[in-house]
C-alpha atoms as a PDB file:
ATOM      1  CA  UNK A   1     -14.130  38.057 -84.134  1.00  0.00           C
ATOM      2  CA  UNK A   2     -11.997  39.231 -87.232  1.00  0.00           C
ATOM      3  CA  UNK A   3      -9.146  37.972 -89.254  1.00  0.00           C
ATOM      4  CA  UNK A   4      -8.418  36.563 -92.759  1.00  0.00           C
ATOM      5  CA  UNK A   5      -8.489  33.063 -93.684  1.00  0.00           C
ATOM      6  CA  UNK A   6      -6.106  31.894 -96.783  1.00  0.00           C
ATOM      7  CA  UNK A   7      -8.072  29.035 -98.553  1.00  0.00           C
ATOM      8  CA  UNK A   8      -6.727  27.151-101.622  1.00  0.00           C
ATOM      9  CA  UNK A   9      -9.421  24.980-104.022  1.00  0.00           C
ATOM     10  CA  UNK A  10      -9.277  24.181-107.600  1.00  0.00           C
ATOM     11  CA  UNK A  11     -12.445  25.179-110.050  1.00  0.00           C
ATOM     12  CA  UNK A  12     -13.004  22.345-112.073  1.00  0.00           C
ATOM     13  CA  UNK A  13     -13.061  22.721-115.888  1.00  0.00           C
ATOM     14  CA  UNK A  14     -17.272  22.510-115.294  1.00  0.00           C
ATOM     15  CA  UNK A  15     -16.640  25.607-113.216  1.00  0.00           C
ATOM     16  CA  UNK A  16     -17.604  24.177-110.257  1.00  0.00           C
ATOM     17  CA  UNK A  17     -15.272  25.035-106.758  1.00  0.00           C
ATOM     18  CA  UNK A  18     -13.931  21.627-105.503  1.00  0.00           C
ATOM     19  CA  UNK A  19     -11.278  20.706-102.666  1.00  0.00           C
ATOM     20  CA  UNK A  20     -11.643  23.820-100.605  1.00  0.00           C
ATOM     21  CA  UNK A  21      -9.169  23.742 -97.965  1.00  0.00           C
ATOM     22  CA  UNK A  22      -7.477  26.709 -95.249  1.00  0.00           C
ATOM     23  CA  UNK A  23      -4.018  27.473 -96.251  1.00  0.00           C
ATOM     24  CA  UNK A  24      -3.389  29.821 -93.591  1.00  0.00           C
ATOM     25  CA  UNK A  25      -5.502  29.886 -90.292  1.00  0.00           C
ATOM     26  CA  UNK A  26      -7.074  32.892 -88.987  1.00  0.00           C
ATOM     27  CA  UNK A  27      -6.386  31.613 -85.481  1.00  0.00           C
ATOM     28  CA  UNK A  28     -10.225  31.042 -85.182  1.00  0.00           C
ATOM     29  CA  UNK A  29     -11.541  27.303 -86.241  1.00  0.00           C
ATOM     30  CA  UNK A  30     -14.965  29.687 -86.378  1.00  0.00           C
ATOM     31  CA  UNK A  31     -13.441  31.899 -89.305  1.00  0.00           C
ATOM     32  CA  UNK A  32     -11.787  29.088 -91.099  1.00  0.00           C
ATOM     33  CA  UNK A  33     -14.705  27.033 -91.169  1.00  0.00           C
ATOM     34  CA  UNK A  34     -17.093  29.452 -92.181  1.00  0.00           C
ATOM     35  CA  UNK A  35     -14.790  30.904 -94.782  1.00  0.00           C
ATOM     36  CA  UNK A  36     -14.786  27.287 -96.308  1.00  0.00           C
ATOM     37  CA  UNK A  37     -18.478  27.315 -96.191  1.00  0.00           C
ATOM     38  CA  UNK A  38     -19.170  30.353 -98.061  1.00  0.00           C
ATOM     39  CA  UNK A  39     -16.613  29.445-100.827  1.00  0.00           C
ATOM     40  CA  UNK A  40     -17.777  26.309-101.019  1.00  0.00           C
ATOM     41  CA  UNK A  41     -21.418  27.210-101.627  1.00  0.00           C
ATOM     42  CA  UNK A  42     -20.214  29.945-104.259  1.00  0.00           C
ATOM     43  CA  UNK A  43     -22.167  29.675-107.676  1.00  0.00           C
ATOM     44  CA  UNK A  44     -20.196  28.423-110.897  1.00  0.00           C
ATOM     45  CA  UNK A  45     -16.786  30.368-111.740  1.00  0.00           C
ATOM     46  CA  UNK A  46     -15.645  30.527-114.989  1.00  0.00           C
ATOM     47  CA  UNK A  47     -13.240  27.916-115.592  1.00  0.00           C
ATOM     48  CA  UNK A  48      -9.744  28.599-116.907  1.00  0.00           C
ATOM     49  CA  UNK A  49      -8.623  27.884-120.405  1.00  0.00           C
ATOM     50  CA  UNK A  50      -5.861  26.748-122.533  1.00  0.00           C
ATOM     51  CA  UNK A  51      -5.607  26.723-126.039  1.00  0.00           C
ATOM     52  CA  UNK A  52      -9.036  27.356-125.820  1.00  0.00           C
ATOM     53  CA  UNK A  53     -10.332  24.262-123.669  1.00  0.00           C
ATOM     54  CA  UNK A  54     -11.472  24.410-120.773  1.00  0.00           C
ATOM     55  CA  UNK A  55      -8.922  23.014-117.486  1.00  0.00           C
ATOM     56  CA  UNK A  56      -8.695  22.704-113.679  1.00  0.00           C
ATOM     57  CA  UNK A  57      -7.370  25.841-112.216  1.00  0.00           C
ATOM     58  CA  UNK A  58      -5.895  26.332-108.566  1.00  0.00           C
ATOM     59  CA  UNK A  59      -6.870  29.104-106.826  1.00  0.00           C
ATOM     60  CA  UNK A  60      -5.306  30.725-103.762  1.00  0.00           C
ATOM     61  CA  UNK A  61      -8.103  33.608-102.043  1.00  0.00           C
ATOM     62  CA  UNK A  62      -7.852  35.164 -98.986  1.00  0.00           C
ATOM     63  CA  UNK A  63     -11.081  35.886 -97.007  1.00  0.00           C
ATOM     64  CA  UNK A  64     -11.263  38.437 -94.785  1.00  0.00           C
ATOM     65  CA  UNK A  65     -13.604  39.103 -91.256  1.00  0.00           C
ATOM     66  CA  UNK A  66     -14.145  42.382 -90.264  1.00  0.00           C
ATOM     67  CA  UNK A  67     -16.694  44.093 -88.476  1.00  0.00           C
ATOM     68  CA  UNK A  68     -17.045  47.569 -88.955  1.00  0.00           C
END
């Protein structure tokens, strides 16, 4: 099975990857879900910044399935 999964989630100003959801399906409940597991289990990020402090930032990331 390949395709790419759009997700959107927010790092947190701890860095942390919260509110992981698909944007856009790959067709494949499989794909989507899995693509929301890995993100969701991904280490710290660095959060963003403005003026300096740290702040929530939205992220859109596509994730894509191929087998070679």
């Amino acid at each position: 099975v390949e395709g790419r999964v759009t997700l959107q989630f927010t790092i947190a100003k701890d860095g942390e990857v919260k509110d992981v959801k698909v944007a856009r399906s790959s067709g494949s409940k499989i794909l989507d879900d899995e693509a929301v597991r890995i993100v969701s289990m991904s280490p710290q990020w660095e959060p963003g910044k403005h003026k300096g402090e740290p702040v929530d930032v939205r992220f859109t990331f596509p994730v894509v399935f191929q087998v070679r």
